[in-house]
Protein backbone atom coordinates (compact mmCIF):
# COMPACT_ATOMS: atom_id res chain seq x y z
CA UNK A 1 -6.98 -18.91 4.09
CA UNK A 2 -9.23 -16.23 5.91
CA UNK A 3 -8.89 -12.83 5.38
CA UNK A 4 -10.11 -11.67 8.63
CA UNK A 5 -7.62 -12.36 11.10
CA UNK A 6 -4.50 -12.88 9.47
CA UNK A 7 -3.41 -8.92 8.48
CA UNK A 8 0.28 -9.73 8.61
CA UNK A 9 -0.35 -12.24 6.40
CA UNK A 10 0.28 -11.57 2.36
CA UNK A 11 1.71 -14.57 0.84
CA UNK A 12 3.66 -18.30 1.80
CA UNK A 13 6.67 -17.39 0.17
CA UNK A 14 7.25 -14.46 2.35
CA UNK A 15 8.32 -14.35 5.96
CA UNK A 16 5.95 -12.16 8.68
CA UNK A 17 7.43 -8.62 8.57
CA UNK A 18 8.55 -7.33 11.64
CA UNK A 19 9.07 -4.38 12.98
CA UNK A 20 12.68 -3.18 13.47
CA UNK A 21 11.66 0.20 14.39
CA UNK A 22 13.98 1.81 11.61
CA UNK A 23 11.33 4.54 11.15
CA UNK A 24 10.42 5.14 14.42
CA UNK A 25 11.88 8.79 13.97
CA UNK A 26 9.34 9.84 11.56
CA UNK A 27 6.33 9.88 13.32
CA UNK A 28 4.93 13.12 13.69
CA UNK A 29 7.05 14.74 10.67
CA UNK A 30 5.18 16.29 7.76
CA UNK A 31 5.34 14.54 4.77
CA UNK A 32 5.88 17.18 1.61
CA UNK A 33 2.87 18.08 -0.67
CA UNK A 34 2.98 15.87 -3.10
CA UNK A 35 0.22 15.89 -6.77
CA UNK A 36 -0.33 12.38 -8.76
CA UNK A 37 -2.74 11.07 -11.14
CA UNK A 38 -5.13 9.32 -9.67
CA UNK A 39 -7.14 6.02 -10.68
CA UNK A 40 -10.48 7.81 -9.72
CA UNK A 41 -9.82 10.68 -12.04
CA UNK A 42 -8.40 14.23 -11.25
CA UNK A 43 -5.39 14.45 -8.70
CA UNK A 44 -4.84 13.45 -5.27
CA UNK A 45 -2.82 16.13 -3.16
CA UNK A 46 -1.58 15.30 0.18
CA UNK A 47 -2.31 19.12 1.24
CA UNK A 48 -6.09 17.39 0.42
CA UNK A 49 -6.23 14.56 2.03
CA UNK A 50 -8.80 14.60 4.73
CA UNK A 51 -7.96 15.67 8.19
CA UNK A 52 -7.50 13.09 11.26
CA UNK A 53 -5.86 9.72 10.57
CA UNK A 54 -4.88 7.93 6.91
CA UNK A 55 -3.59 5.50 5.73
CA UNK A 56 -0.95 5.64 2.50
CA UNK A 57 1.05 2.00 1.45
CA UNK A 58 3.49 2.34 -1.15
CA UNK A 59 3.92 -0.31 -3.77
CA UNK A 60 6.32 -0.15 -6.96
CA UNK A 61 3.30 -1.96 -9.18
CA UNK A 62 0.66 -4.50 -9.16
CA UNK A 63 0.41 -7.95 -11.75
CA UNK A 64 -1.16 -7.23 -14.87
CA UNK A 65 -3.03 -10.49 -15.84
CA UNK A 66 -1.40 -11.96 -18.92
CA UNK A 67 1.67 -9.96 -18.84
CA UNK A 68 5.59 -11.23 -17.53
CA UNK A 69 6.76 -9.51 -14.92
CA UNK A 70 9.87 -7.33 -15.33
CA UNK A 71 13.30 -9.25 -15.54
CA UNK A 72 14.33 -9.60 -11.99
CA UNK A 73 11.74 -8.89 -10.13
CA UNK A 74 11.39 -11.88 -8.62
CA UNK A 75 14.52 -11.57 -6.78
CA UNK A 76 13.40 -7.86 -5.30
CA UNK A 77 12.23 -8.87 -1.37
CA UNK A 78 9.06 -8.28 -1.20
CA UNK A 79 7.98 -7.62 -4.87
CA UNK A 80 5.66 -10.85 -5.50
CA UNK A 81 3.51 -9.52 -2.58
CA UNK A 82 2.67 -6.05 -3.75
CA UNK A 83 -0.63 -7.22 -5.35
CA UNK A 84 -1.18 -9.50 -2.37
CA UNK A 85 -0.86 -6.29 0.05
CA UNK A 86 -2.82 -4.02 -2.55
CA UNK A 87 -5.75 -6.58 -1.92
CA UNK A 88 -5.36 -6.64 1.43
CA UNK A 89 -5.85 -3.27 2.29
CA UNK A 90 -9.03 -3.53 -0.05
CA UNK A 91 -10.25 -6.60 1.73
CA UNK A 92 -9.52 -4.85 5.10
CA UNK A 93 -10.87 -1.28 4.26
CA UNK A 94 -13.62 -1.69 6.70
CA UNK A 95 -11.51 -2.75 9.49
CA UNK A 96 -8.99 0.33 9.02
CA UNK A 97 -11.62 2.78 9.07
CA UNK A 98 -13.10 1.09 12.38
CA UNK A 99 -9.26 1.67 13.62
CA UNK A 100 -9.73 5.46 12.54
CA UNK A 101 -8.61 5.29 9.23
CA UNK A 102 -10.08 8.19 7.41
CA UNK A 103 -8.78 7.77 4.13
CA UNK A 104 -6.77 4.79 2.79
CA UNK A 105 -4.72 5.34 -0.26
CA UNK A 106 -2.57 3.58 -2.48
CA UNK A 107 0.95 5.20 -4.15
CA UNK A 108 2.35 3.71 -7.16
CA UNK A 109 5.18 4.85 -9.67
CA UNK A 110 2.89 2.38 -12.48
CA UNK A 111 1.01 4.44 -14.86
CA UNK A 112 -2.51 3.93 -14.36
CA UNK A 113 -3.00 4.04 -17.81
């Protein structure tokens, strides 16, 4: 499969999200500050994330080679993507910040450790 065109794309298994517009009302709120380790050392700070357009996808954890996955989590919609849609917005970096994308960050509640 190519990377390049297929963005909705993450895995077989899953269907093409769609959007419902369920969160339609949030554009233009303000999101809270919120502080949390990050992977590239120090904290990242919503108050200091650059100005102009990001992008932030949210993802419960990513695969850890050689380890099982939590009891159940195969049955969670959407769960046996999240390292498929990590990688994707690595493999389309480029293409976001042609779109405007300032800053692209990821939010997990996995300890980076």
């Amino acid at each position: 499969m190519s990377t390049s065109r297929k963005v909705n794309h993450v895995t077989d298994a899953l269907p093409t999200p769609t959007d419902d517009g369920a969160a339609d009302h949030l554009i233009g709120l303000h999101l809270p500050d919120i502080a949390r380790a990050s992977t590239s050392g120090g904290e990242m700070s919503i108050k200091n994330v650059s100005p102009g357009r990001w992008v932030m996808f949210i993802y419960p954890r990513t695969g850890v080679p050689g380890q099982a996955e939590p009891i159940g989590w195969a049955g969670i919609p959407g769960a046996k993507g999240c390292t498929a849609e990590a990688r994707s917005f690595r493999d389309n970096l480029a293409q976001l910040h042609e779109a405007g994308a300032r800053s692209v960050t990821g939010l997990s509640t996995q300890s980076s450790a």
